[in-house]
C-alpha atoms as a PDB file:
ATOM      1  CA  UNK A   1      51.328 -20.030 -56.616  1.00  0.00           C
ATOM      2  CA  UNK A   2      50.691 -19.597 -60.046  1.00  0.00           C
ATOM      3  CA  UNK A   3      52.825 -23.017 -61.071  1.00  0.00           C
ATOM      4  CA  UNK A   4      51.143 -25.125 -58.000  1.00  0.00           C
ATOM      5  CA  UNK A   5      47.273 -23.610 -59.263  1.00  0.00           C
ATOM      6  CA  UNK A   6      46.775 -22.672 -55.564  1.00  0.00           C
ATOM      7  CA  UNK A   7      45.626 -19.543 -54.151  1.00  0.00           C
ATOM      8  CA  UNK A   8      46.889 -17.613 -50.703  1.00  0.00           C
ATOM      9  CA  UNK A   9      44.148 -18.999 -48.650  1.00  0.00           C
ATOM     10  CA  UNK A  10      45.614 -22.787 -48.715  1.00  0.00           C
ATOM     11  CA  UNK A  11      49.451 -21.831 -48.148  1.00  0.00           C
ATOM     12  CA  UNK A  12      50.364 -22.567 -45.285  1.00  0.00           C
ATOM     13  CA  UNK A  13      53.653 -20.551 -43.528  1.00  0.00           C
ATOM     14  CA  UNK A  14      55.581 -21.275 -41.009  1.00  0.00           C
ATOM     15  CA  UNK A  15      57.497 -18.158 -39.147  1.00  0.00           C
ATOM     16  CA  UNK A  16      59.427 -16.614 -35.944  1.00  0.00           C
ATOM     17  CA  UNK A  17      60.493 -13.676 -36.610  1.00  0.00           C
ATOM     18  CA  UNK A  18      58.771 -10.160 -37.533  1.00  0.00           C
ATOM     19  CA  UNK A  19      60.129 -10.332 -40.901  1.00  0.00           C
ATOM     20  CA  UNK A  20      57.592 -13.201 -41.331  1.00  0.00           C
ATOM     21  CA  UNK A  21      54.580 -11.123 -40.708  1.00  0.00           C
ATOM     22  CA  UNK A  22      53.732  -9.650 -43.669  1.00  0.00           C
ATOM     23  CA  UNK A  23      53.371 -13.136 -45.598  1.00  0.00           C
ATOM     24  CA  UNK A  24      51.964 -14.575 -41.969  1.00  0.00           C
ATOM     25  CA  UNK A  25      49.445 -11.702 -42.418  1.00  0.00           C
ATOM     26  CA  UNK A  26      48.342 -12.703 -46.268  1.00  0.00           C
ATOM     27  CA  UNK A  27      48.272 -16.373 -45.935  1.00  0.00           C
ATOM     28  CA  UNK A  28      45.290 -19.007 -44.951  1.00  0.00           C
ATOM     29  CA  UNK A  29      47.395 -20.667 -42.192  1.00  0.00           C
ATOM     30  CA  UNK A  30      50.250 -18.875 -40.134  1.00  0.00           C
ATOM     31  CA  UNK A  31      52.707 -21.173 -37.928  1.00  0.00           C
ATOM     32  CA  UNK A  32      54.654 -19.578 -34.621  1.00  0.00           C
ATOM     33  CA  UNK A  33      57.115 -22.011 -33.947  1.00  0.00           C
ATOM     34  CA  UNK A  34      57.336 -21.920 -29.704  1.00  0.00           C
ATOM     35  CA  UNK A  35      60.540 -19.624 -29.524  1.00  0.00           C
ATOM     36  CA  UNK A  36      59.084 -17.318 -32.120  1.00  0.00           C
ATOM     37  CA  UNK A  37      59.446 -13.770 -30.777  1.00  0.00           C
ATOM     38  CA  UNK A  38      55.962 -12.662 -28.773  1.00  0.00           C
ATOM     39  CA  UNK A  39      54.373 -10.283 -31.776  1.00  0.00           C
ATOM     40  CA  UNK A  40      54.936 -13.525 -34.592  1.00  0.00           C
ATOM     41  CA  UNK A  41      52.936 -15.769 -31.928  1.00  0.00           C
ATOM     42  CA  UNK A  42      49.994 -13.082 -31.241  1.00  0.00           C
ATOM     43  CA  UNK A  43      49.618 -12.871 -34.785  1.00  0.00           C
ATOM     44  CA  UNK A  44      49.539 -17.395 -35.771  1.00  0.00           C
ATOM     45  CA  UNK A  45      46.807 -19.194 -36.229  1.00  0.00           C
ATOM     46  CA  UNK A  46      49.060 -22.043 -34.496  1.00  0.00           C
ATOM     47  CA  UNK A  47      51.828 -22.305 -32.800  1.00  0.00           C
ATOM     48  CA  UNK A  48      54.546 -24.978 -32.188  1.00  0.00           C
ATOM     49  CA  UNK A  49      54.960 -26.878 -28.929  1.00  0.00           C
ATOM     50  CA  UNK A  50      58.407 -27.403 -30.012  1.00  0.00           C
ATOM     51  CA  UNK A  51      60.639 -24.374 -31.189  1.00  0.00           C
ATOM     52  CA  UNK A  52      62.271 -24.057 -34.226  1.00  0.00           C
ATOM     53  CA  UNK A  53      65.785 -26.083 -35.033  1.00  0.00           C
ATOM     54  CA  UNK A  54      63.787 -28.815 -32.647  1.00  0.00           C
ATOM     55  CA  UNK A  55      60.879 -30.372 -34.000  1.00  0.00           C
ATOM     56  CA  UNK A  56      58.653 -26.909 -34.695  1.00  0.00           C
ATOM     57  CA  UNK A  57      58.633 -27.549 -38.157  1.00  0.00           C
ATOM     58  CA  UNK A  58      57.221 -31.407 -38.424  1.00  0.00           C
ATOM     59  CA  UNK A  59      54.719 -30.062 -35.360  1.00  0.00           C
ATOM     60  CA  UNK A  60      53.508 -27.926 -38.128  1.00  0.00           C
ATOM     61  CA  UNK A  61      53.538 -30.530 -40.774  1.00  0.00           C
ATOM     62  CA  UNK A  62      51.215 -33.009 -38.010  1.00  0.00           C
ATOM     63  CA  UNK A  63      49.367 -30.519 -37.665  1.00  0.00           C
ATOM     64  CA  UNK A  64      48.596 -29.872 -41.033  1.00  0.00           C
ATOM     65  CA  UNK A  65      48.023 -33.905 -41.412  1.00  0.00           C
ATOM     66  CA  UNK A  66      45.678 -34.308 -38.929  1.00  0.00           C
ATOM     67  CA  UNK A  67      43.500 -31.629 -39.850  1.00  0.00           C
ATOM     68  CA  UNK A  68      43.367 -32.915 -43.000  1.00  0.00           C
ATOM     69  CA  UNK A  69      42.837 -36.583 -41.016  1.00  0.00           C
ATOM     70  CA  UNK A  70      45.465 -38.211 -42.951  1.00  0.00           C
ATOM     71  CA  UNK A  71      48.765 -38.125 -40.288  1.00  0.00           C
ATOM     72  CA  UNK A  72      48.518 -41.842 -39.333  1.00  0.00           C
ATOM     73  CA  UNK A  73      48.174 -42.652 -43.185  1.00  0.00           C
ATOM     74  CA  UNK A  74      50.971 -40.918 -44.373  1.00  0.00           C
ATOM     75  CA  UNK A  75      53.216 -42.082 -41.548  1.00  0.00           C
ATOM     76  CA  UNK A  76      51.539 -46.040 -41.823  1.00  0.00           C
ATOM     77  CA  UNK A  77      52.953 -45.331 -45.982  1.00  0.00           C
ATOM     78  CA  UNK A  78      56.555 -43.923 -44.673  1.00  0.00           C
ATOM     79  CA  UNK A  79      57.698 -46.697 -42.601  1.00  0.00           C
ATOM     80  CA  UNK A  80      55.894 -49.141 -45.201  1.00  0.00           C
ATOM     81  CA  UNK A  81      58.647 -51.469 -46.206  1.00  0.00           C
ATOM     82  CA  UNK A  82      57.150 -52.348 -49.461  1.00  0.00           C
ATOM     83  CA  UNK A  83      56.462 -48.691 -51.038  1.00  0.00           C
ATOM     84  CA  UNK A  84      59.043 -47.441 -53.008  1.00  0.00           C
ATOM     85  CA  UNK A  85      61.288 -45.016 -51.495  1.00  0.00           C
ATOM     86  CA  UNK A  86      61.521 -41.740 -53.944  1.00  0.00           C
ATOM     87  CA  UNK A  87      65.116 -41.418 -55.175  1.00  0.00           C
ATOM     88  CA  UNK A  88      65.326 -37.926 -53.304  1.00  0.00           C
ATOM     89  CA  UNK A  89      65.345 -39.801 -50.139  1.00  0.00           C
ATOM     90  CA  UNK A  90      67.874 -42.330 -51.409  1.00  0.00           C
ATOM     91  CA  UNK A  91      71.125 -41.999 -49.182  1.00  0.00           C
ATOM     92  CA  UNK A  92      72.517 -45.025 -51.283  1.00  0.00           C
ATOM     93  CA  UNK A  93      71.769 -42.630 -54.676  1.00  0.00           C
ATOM     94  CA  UNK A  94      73.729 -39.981 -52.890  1.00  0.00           C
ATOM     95  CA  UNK A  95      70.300 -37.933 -52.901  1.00  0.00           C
ATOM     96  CA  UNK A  96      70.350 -37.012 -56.136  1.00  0.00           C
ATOM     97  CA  UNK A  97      67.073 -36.979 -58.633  1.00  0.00           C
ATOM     98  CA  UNK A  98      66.870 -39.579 -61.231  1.00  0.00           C
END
């Protein structure tokens, strides 16, 4: 937090288990994913249509995108043949940083 300059109330977490809670509990946006176990879900803000290991995690991410009303942006910029593709996300590179 201290790195970023942000503060609890704009970290977002995504969780399904009661070992999330606690952090679920402190930060300004908690995520169930759908097959999150019944107390994690009571306790979200949100929660997933899709379950984790399929899809719960980028329903959280367009969720977070809309609200900000910048999803169709940001996905208009991915599949934009003409931006430059960051080297992370360079299979070719082998993934690696520059």
């Amino acid at each position: 937090m201290e790195k970023e300059g942000v503060t609890l109330d704009e970290i977002a977490y995504v969780g399904d288990d009661v070992i999330d809670l606690p952090v679920m509990r402190e930060c300004g946006l908690a995520v169930a994913v759908a097959n999150a176990r019944a107390q994690v879900k009571a306790e979200a803000h949100y929660v997933t249509p899709h379950g984790g290991g399929y899809g719960g995690a980028r329903d959280a991410i367009e969720f977070i995108l809309e609200a900000k009303g910048i999803l169709n942006q940001v996905i208009e910029t991915y599949i934009d043949e003409s931006n430059p593709i960051s080297p992370v996300m360079d299979i070719g590179n082998g993934s690696k940083l520059a």
